[in-house]
Protein backbone atom coordinates (compact mmCIF):
# COMPACT_ATOMS: atom_id res chain seq x y z
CA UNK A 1 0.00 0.00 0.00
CA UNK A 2 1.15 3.43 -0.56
CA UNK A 3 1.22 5.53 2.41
CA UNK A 4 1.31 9.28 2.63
CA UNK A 5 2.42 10.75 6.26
CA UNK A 6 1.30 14.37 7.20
CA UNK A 7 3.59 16.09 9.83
CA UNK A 8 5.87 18.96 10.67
CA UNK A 9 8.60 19.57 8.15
CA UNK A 10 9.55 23.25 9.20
CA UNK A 11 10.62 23.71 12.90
CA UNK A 12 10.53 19.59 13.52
CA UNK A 13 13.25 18.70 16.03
CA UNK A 14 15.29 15.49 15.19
CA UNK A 15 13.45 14.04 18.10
CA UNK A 16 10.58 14.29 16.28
CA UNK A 17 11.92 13.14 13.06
CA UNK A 18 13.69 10.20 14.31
CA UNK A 19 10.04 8.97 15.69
CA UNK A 20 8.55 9.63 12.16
CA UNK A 21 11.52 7.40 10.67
CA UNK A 22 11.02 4.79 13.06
CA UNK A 23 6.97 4.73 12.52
CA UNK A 24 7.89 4.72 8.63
CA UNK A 25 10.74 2.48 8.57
CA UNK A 26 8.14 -0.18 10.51
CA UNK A 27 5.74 0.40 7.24
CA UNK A 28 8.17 0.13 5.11
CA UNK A 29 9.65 -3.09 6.60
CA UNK A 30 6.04 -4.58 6.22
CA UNK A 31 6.48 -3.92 2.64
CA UNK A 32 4.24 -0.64 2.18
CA UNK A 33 5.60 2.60 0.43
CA UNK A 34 5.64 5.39 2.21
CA UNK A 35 6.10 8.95 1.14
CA UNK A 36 7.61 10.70 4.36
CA UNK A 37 7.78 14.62 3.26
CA UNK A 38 11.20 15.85 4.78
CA UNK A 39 12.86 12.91 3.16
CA UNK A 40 11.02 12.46 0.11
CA UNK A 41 9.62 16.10 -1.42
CA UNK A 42 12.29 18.28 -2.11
CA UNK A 43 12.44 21.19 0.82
CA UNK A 44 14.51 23.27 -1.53
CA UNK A 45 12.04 24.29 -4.08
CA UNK A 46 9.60 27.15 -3.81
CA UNK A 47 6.82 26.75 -1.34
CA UNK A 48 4.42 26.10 -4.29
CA UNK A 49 6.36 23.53 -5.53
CA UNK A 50 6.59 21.33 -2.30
CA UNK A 51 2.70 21.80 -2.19
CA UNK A 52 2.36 20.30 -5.71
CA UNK A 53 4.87 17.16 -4.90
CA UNK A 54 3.29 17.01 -1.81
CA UNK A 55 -0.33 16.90 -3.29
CA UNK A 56 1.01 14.73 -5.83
CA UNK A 57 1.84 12.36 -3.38
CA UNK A 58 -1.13 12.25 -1.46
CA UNK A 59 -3.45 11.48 -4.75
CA UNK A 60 -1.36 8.80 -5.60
CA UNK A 61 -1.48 7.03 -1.68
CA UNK A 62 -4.16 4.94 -0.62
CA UNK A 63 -4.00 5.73 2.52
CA UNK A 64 -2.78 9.23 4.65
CA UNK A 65 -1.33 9.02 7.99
CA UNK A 66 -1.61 12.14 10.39
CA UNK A 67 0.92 13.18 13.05
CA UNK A 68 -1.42 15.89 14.07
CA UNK A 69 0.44 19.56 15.06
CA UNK A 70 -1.88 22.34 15.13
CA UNK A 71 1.05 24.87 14.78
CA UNK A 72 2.05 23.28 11.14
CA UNK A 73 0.44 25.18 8.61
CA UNK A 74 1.94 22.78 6.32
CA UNK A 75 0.19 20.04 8.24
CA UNK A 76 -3.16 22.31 7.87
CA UNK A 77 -2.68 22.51 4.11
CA UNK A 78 -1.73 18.81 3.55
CA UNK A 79 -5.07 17.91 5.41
CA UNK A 80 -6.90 19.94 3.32
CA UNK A 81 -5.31 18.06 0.13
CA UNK A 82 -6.47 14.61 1.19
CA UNK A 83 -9.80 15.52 2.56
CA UNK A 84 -10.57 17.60 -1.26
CA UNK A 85 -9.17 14.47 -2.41
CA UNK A 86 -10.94 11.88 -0.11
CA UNK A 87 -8.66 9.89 1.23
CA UNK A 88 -8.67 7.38 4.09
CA UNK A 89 -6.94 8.71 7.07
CA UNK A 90 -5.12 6.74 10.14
CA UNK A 91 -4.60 9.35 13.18
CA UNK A 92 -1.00 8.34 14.88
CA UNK A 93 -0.82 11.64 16.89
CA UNK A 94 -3.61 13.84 17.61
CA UNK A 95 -3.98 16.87 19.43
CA UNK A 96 -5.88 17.03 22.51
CA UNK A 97 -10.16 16.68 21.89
CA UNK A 98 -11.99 19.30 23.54
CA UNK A 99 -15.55 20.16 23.62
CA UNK A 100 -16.50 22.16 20.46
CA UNK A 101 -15.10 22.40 16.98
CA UNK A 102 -11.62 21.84 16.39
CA UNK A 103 -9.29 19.66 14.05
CA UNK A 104 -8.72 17.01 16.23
CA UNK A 105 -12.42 16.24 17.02
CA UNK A 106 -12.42 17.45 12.66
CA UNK A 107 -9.60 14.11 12.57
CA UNK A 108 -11.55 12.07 14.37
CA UNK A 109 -14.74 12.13 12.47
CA UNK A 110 -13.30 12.19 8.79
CA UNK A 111 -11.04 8.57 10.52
CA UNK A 112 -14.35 7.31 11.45
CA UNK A 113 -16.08 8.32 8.07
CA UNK A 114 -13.29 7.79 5.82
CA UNK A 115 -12.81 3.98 7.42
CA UNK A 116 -16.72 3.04 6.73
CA UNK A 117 -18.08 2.22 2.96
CA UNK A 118 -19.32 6.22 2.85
CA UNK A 119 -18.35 7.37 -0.69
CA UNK A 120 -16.76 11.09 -1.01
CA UNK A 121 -19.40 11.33 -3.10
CA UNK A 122 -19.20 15.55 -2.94
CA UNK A 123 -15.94 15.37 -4.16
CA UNK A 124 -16.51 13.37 -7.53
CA UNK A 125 -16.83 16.33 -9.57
CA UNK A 126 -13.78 15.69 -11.13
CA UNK A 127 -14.11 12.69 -14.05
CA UNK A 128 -10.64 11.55 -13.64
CA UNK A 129 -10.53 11.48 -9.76
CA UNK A 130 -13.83 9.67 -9.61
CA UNK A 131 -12.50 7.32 -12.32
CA UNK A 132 -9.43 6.69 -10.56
CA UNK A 133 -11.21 6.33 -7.03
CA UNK A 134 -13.61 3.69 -8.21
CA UNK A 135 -11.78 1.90 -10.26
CA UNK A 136 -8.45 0.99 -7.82
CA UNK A 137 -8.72 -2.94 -7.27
C-alpha cells in the first residue's frame, strides 16, 4: 500500500523526526511505500512547488497518515489536500479533543467516516478522480 504521512517539516526537532523514521521504517519493513515529506519532497524548491509534490503524493497514496500539530500550517494545508481528495486517514498523533469544533475532534470524524463504505461522493466532480477512485482494485 502506498502511504502518505502528514507532519511537521519546518521547525521539527530530530526528536521528532527520528520517531517519524522509526513509525515509517516499521511500514516500510512490512512492505508498504511510504512517502515521508522531509525525506522524500524536495524542501529546496519554492513553497508552491513542495505543495504540488506534496499533493502529488497524497493522490497517488491509498491511505494518509496524520501526526497531528496544530502549529504546522503545512500540516493544515496537507489535510486539506487529502480531505478535497478523499482519502482514508489513520490518526497516529492527535492533538488534545476538547468540547467544540476543532481539528482534532475534525480528525476524528473524517477517521471514522473515511474507514466506513461512505463514498466522497461531494468530491466526484472531477471525471478523472472519480474514475481513478472507483476503479483501484
Amino acid at each position: 500500500m502506498d502511504i502518505f504521512i502528514i507532519c511537521t517539516v519546518r521547525g521539527a526537532t530530530e526528536e521528532y523526526k527520528k520517531e517519524l523514521e522509526i513509525y515509517v521504517a516499521e511500514l516500510e519493513k512490512n512492505g508498504h511505500k511510504v512517502h515521508l515529506p522531509h525525506r522524500d519532497t524536495n524542501q529546496d524548491g519554492r513553497g508552491i512547488d513542495i505543495c504540488k509534490e506534496n499533493a502529488t503524493a497524497i493522490y497517488n497514496a491509498h491511505e494518509v497518515h496524520i501526526f497531528y500539530n496544530e502549529l504546522s500550517q503545512g500540516t493544515h494545508f496537507d489535510m486539506g489536500v487529502a480531505f478535497g481528495f478523499g482519502k482514508r486517514i489513520k490518526i497516529i498523533k492527535n492533538g488534545e479533543v476538547t468540547m467544540g469544533k476543532s481539528f482534532s475532534r475534525m480528525l476524528l470524524e473524517w477517521e471514522t467516516n473515511s474507514s466506513s463504505d461512505w463514498h466522497w461522493q461531494f468530491f466526484d466532480f472531477i471525471r478523472e478522480v472519480r474514475e481513478a477512485k472507483y476503479n483501484k482494485t
